[in-house]
Protein backbone atom coordinates (compact mmCIF):
# COMPACT_ATOMS: atom_id res chain seq x y z
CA UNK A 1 165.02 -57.67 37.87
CA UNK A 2 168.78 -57.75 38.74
CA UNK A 3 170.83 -54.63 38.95
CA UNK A 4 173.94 -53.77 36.45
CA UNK A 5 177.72 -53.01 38.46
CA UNK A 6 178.56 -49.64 37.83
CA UNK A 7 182.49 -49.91 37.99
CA UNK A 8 182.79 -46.38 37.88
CA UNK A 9 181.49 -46.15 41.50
CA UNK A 10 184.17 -48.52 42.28
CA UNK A 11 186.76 -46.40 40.78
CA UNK A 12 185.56 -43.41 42.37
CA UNK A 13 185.44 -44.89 46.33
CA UNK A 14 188.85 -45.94 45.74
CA UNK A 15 189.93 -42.47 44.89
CA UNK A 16 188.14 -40.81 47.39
CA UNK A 17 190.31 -43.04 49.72
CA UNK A 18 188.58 -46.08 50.10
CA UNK A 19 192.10 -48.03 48.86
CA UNK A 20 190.88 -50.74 50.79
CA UNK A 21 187.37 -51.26 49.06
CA UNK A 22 188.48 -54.22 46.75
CA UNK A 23 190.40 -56.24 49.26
CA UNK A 24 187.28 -57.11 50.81
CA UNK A 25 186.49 -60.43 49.59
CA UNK A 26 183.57 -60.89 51.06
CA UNK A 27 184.08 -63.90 53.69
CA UNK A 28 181.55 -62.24 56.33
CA UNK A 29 182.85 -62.26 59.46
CA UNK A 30 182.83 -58.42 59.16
CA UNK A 31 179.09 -59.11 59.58
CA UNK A 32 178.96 -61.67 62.34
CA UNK A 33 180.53 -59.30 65.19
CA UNK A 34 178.08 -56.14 63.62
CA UNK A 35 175.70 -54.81 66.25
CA UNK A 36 172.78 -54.42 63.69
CA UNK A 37 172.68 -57.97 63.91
CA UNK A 38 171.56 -57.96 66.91
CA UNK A 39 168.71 -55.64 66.23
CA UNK A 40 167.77 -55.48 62.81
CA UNK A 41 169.30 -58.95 61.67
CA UNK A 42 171.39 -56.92 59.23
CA UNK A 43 174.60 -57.56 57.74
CA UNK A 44 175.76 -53.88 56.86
CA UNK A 45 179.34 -53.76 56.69
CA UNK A 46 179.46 -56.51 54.34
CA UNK A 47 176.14 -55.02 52.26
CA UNK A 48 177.65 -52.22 52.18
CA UNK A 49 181.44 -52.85 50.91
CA UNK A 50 179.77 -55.46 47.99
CA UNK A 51 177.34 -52.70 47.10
CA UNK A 52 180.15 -50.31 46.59
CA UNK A 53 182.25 -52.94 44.88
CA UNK A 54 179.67 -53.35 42.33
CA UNK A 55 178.60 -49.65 42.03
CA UNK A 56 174.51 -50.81 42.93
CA UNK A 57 172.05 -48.37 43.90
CA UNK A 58 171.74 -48.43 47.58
CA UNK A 59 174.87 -48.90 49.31
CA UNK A 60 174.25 -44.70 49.57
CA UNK A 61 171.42 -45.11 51.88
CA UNK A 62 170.46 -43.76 55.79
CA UNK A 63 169.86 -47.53 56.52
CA UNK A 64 173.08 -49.38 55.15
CA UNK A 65 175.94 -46.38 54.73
CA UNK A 66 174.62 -44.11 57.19
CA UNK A 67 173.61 -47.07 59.84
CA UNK A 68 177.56 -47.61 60.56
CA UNK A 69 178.30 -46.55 64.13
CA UNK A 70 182.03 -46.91 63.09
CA UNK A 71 182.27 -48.86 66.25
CA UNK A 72 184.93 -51.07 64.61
CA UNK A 73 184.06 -54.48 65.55
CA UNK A 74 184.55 -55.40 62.14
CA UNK A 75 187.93 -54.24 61.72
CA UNK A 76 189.25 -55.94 64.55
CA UNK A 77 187.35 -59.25 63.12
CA UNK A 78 188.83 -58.93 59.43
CA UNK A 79 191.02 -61.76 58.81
CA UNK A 80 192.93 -59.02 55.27
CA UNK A 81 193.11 -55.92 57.59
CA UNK A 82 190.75 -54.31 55.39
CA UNK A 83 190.11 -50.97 56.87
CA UNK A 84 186.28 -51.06 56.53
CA UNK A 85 186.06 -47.33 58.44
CA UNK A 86 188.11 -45.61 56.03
CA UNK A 87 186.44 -47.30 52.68
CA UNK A 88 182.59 -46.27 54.62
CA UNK A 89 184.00 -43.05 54.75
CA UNK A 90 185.04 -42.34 51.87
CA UNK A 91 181.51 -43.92 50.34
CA UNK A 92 180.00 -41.49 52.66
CA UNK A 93 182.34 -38.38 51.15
CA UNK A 94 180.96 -39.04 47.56
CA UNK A 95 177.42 -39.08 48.59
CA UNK A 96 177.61 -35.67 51.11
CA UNK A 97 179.79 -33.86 48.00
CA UNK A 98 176.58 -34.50 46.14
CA UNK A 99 174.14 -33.44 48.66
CA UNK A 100 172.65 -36.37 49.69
CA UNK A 101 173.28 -36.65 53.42
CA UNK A 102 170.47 -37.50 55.81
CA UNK A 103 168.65 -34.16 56.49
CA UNK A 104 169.69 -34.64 60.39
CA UNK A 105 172.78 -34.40 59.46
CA UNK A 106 173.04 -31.73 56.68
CA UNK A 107 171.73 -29.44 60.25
CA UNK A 108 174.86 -31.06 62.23
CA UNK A 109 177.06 -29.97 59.28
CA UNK A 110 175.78 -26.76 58.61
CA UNK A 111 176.07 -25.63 62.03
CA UNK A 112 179.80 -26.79 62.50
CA UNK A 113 180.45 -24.91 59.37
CA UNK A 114 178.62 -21.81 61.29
CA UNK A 115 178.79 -21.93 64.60
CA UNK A 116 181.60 -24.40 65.45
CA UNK A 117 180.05 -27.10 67.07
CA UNK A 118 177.05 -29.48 65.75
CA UNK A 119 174.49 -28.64 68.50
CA UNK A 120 173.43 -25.78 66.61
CA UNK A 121 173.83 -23.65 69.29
CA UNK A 122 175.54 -19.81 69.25
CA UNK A 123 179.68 -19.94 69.87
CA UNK A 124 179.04 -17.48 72.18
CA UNK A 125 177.28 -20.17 75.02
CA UNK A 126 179.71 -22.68 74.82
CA UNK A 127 181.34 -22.16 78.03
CA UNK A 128 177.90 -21.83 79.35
CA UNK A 129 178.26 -25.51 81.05
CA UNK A 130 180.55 -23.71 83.97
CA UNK A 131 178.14 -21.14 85.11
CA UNK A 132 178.81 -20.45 88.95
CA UNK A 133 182.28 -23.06 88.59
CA UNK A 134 186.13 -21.67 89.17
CA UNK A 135 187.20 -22.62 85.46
CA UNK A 136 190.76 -21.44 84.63
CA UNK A 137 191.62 -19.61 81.45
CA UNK A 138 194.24 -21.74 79.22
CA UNK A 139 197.61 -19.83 79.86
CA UNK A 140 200.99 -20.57 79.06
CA UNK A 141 201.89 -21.88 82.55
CA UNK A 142 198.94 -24.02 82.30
CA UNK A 143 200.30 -27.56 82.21
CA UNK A 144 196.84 -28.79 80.44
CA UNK A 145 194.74 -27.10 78.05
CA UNK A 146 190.99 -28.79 79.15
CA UNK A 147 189.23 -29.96 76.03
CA UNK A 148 185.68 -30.00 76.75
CA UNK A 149 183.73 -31.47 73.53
CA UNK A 150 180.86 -29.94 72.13
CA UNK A 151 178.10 -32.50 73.46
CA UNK A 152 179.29 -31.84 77.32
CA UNK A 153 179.10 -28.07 76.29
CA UNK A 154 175.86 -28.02 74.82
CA UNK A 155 173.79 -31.14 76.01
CA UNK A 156 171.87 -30.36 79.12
CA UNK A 157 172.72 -34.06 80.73
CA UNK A 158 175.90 -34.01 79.94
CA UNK A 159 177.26 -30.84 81.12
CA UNK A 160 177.16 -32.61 84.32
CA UNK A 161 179.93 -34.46 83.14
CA UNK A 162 182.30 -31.40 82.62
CA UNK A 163 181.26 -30.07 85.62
CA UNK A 164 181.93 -32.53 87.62
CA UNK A 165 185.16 -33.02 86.04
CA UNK A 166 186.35 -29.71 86.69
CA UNK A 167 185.28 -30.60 90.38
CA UNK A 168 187.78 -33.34 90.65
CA UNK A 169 190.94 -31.59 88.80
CA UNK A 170 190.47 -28.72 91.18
CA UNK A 171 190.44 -30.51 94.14
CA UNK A 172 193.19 -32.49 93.04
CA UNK A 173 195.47 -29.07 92.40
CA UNK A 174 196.23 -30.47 88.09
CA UNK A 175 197.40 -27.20 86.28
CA UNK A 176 195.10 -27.10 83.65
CA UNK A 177 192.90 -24.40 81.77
CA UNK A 178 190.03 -23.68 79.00
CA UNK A 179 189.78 -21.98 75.57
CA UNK A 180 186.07 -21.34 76.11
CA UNK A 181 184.27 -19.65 72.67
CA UNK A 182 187.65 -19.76 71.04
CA UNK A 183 187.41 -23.81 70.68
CA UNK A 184 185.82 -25.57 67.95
CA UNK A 185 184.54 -28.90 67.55
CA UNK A 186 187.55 -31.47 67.37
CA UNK A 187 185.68 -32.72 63.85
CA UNK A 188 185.92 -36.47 64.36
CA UNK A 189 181.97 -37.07 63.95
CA UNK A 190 182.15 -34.30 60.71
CA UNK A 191 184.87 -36.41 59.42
CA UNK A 192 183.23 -40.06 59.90
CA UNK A 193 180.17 -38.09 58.52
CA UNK A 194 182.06 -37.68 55.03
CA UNK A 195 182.76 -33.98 55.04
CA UNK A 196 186.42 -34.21 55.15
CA UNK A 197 186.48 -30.50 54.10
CA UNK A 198 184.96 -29.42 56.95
CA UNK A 199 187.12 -31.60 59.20
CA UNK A 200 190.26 -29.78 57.66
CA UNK A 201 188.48 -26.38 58.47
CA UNK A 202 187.92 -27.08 62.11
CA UNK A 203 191.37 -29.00 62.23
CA UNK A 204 193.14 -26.12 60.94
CA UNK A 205 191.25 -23.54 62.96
CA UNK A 206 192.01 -25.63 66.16
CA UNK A 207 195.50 -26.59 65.57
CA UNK A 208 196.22 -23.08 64.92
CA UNK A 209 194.71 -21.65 68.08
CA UNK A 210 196.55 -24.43 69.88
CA UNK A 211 199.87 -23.03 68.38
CA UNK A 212 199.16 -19.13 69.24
CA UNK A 213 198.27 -20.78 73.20
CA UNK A 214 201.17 -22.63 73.52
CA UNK A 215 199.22 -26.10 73.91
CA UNK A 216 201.42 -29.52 74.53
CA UNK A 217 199.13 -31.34 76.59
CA UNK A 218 195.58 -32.30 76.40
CA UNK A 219 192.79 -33.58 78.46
CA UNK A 220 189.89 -34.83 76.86
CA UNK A 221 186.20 -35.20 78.05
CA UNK A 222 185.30 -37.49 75.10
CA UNK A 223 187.11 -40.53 73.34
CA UNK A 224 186.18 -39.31 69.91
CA UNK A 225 188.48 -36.15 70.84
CA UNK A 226 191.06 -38.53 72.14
CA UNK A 227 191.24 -40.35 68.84
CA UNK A 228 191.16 -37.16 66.72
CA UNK A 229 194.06 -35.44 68.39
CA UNK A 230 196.36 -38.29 69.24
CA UNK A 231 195.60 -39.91 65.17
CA UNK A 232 194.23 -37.44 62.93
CA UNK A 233 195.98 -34.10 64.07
CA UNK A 234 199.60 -35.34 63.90
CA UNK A 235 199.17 -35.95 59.97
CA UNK A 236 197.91 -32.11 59.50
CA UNK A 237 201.24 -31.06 61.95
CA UNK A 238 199.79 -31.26 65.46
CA UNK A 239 201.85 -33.48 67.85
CA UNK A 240 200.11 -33.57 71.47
CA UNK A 241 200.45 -35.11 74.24
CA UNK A 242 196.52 -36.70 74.93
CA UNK A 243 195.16 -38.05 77.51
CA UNK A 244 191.21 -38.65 78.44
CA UNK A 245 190.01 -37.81 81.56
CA UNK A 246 189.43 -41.29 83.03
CA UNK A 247 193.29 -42.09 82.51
CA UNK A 248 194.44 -38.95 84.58
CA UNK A 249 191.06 -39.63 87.37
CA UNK A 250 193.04 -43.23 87.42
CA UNK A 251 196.25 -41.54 88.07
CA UNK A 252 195.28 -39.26 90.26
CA UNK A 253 193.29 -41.80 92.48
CA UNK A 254 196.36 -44.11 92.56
CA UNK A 255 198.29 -41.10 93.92
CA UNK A 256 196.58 -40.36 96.64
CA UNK A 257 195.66 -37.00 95.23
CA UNK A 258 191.99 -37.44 95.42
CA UNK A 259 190.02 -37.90 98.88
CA UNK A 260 187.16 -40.43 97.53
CA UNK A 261 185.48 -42.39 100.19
CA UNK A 262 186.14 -45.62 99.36
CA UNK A 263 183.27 -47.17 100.74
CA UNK A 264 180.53 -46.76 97.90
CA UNK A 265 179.41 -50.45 98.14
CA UNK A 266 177.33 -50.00 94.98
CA UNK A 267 176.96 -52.92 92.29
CA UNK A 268 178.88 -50.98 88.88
CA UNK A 269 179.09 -51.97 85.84
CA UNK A 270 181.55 -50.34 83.11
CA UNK A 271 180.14 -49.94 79.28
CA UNK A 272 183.35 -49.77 77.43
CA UNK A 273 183.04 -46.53 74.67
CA UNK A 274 184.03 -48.14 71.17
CA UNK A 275 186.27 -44.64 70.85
CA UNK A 276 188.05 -45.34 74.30
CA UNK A 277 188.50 -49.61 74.13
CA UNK A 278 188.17 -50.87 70.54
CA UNK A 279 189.68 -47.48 68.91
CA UNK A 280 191.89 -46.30 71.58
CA UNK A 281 192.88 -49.58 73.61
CA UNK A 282 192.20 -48.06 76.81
CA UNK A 283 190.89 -50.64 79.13
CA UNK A 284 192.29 -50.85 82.53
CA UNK A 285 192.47 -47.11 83.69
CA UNK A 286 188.03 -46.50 83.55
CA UNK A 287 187.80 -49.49 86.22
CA UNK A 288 190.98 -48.77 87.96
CA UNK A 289 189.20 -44.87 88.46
CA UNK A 290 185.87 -47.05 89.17
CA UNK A 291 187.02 -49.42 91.34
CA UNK A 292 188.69 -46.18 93.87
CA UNK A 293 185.39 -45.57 94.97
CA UNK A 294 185.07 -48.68 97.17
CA UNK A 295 182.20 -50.11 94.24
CA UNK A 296 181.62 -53.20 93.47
CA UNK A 297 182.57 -54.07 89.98
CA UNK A 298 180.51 -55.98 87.90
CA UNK A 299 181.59 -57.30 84.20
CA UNK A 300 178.88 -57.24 81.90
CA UNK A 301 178.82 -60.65 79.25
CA UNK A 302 180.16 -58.64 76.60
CA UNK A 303 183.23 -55.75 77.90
CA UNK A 304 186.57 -54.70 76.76
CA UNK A 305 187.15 -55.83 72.78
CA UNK A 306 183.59 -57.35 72.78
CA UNK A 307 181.70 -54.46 74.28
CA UNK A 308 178.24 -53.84 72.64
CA UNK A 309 178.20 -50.57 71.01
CA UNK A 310 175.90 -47.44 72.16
CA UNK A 311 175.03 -46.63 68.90
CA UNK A 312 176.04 -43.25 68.83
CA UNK A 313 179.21 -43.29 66.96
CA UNK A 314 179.51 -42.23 63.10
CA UNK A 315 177.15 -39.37 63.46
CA UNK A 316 174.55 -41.73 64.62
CA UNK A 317 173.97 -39.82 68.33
CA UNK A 318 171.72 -37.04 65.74
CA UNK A 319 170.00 -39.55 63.95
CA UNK A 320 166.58 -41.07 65.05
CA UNK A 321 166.73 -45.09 65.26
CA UNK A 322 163.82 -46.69 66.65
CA UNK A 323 163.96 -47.93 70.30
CA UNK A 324 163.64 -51.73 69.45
CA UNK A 325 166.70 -51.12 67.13
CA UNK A 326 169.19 -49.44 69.42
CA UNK A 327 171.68 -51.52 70.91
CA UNK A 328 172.00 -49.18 74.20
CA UNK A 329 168.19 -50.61 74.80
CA UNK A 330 170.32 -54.02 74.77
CA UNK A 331 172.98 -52.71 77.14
CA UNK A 332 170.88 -51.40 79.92
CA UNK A 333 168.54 -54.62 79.78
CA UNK A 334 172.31 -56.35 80.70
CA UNK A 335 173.54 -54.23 83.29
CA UNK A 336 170.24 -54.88 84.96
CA UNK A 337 170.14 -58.59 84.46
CA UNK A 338 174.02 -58.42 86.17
CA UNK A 339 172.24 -56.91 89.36
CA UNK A 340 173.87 -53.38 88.72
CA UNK A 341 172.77 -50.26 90.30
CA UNK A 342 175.29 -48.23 88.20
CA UNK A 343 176.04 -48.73 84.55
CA UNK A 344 179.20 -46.30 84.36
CA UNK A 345 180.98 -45.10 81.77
CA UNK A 346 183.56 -42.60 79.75
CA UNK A 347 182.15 -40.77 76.69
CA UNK A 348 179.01 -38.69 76.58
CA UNK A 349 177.61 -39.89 73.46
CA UNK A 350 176.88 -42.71 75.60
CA UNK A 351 175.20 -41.34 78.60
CA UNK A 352 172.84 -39.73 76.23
CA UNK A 353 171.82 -43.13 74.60
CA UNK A 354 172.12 -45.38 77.59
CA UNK A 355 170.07 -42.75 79.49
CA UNK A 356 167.59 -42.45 77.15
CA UNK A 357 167.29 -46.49 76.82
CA UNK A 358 166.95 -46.64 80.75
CA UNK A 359 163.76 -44.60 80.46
CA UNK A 360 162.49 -46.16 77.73
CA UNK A 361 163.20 -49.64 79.47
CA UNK A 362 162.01 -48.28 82.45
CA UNK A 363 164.78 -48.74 84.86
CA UNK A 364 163.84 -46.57 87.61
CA UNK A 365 166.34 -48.40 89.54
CA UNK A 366 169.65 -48.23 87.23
CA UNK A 367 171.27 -44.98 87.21
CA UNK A 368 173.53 -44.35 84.58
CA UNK A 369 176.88 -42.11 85.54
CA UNK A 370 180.37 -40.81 83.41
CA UNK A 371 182.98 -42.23 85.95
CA UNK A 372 183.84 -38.34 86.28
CA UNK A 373 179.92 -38.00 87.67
CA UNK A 374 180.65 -41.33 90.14
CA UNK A 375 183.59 -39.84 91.46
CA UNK A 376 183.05 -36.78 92.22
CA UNK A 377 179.69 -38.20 94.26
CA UNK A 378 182.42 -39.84 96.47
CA UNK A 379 184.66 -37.17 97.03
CA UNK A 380 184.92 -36.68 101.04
């Protein structure tokens, strides 16, 4: 039996902001770069956009409006422009305004709302990732104020990446500092989630504790704080100067300023994050930071604008996907068919998937690293 379009659906995505949703029309090479294809032989971005054109029943489910990673491969491939991201999201806003988020993440956004972060985890441990570390308190004659995101606070495996970032900027003498309990999660997954209320919360709380600290300039551990501050702050008044940390590790390598050994020899390959190449068009800094260690670089077939996806973006890193359908299974399977003995990369959404795929793959041999993690194993 077919189904009857509901145009009032339409009408309501497009005033939730999905201004884009009716431009779509439907040629599908949104769906030919998607990474469910790969796995699942799905075609969700364009499932999903016709569904909501039409107003069907279904375009509001885990699998087809919840399985976008917002990597934005699709954008990128749309011949109109149409800004698929924004019209998923605001799909995504009707259906958590009525309650009917995935259960995973109705925990991530009650404990942003809460606690400040989505780990549900107490404000009061977030700066428990620099136990037994010389972390500086954000002052005014702090030149940086040190974003740490919530996963490197929180997540056992990748508190190793803050802490080993705080390794190199001390050795290198940056002026920089921390917020500690104060600082609340950037809201970049809450937003892409569909809870744009919640994202102006934490925005507002954030930008206004950057005011009273005199912030101008920000490091970031993750690319999906990169993107928030340098895009989505500046419309709600908050004009920073942003920077992640592999750009300044690239800039402080080319000047001398760290004293990395140079003589790794290891096979590395670089995952490009979607947040730091597709979103941000960062590129050339990770391998320039990379390639100080003396490492042999190794492309993988798909890098830079084609990069596979972890998996992890969209809110997807606290959902459960199945291991033959995760596309960082596919990624670690490639950096060990390209003879790598190190898959780096710059986000810690994904080290947590690509670390998890390794095991599950069982790569004993393939280590995966945050180029923050690689060099500060080289530091003499």
């Amino acid at each position: 039996m077919g189904q009857t379009p509901f145009i009032e659906v339409n009408q309501a995505i497009v005033e939730s902001g999905g201004v884009d949703l009716n431009a779509c029309m439907q040629c599908g090479l949104c769906a030919a770069v998607c990474p469910w294809r790969e796995v699942a032989g799905e075609f969700l971005p364009r499932l999903m956009i016709r569904q909501g054109q039409l107003g069907l029943e279904g375009y509001e489910s885990d699998d087809v409006l919840f399985g976008c990673t917002t990597c934005n491969k699709c954008v990128i491939n749309c011949p109109r422009e149409v800004d698929i991201i924004g019209v998923m999201r605001a799909m995504r806003s009707l259906v958590v305004e009525s309650g009917g988020a995935p259960e995973t993440l109705k925990a991530v956004l009650g404990s942003c709302h809460a606690n400040g972060n989505p780990w549900s985890e107490p404000r009061e441990k977030r700066m428990a990732w620099s136990e037994g570390l010389e972390v500086p308190a954000f002052t005014p004659d702090k030149e940086h104020l040190l974003f740490v995101c919530c996963t490197s606070c929180y997540e056992q495996r990748s508190q190793k990446i803050a802490r080993s970032l705080v390794e190199l900027l001390n050795r290198a003498g940056v002026s920089y500092g921390v917020l500690g309990p104060e600082q609340n999660c950037c809201g970049e997954s809450v937003r892409k989630i569909g809870d744009e209320a919640l994202f102006q919360k934490l925005a507002k709380a954030n930008l206004e504790m950057f005011q009273a600290h005199g912030v101008k300039k920000i490091i970031t551990t993750s690319p999906h704080c990169l993107q928030t501050f340098s895009r989505d702050y500046p419309a709600l008044g908050g004009e920073y100067q942003v920077i992640h940390s592999s750009q300044l590790l690239a800039e402080l390598a080319a000047a001398g300023r760290l004293p990395l050994s140079a003589s790794d020899g290891r096979k590395v390959a670089y995952h490009d994050p979607c947040y730091l190449g597709r979103h941000g068009g960062v590129f050339d800094p990770p391998r320039a930071a990379i390639s100080a260690c003396g490492v042999q670089v190794v492309e993988l077939e798909r890098e830079k604008e084609f990069s596979l996806c972890c998996g992890g973006g969209g809110g997807r890193v606290w959902m459960e996907t199945p291991p033959e359908q995760r596309f960082s299974l596919l990624r670690v399977q490639e950096a060990a068919a390209a003879g790598a003995q190190v898959l780096a990369t710059a986000c810690p959404y994904c080290v947590s998937l690509l670390e998890d795929s390794r095991k599950t793959a069982g790569l004993e041999d393939l280590r995966i690293m945050e180029i923050s993690e690689l060099l500060a194993e080289n530091l003499g």
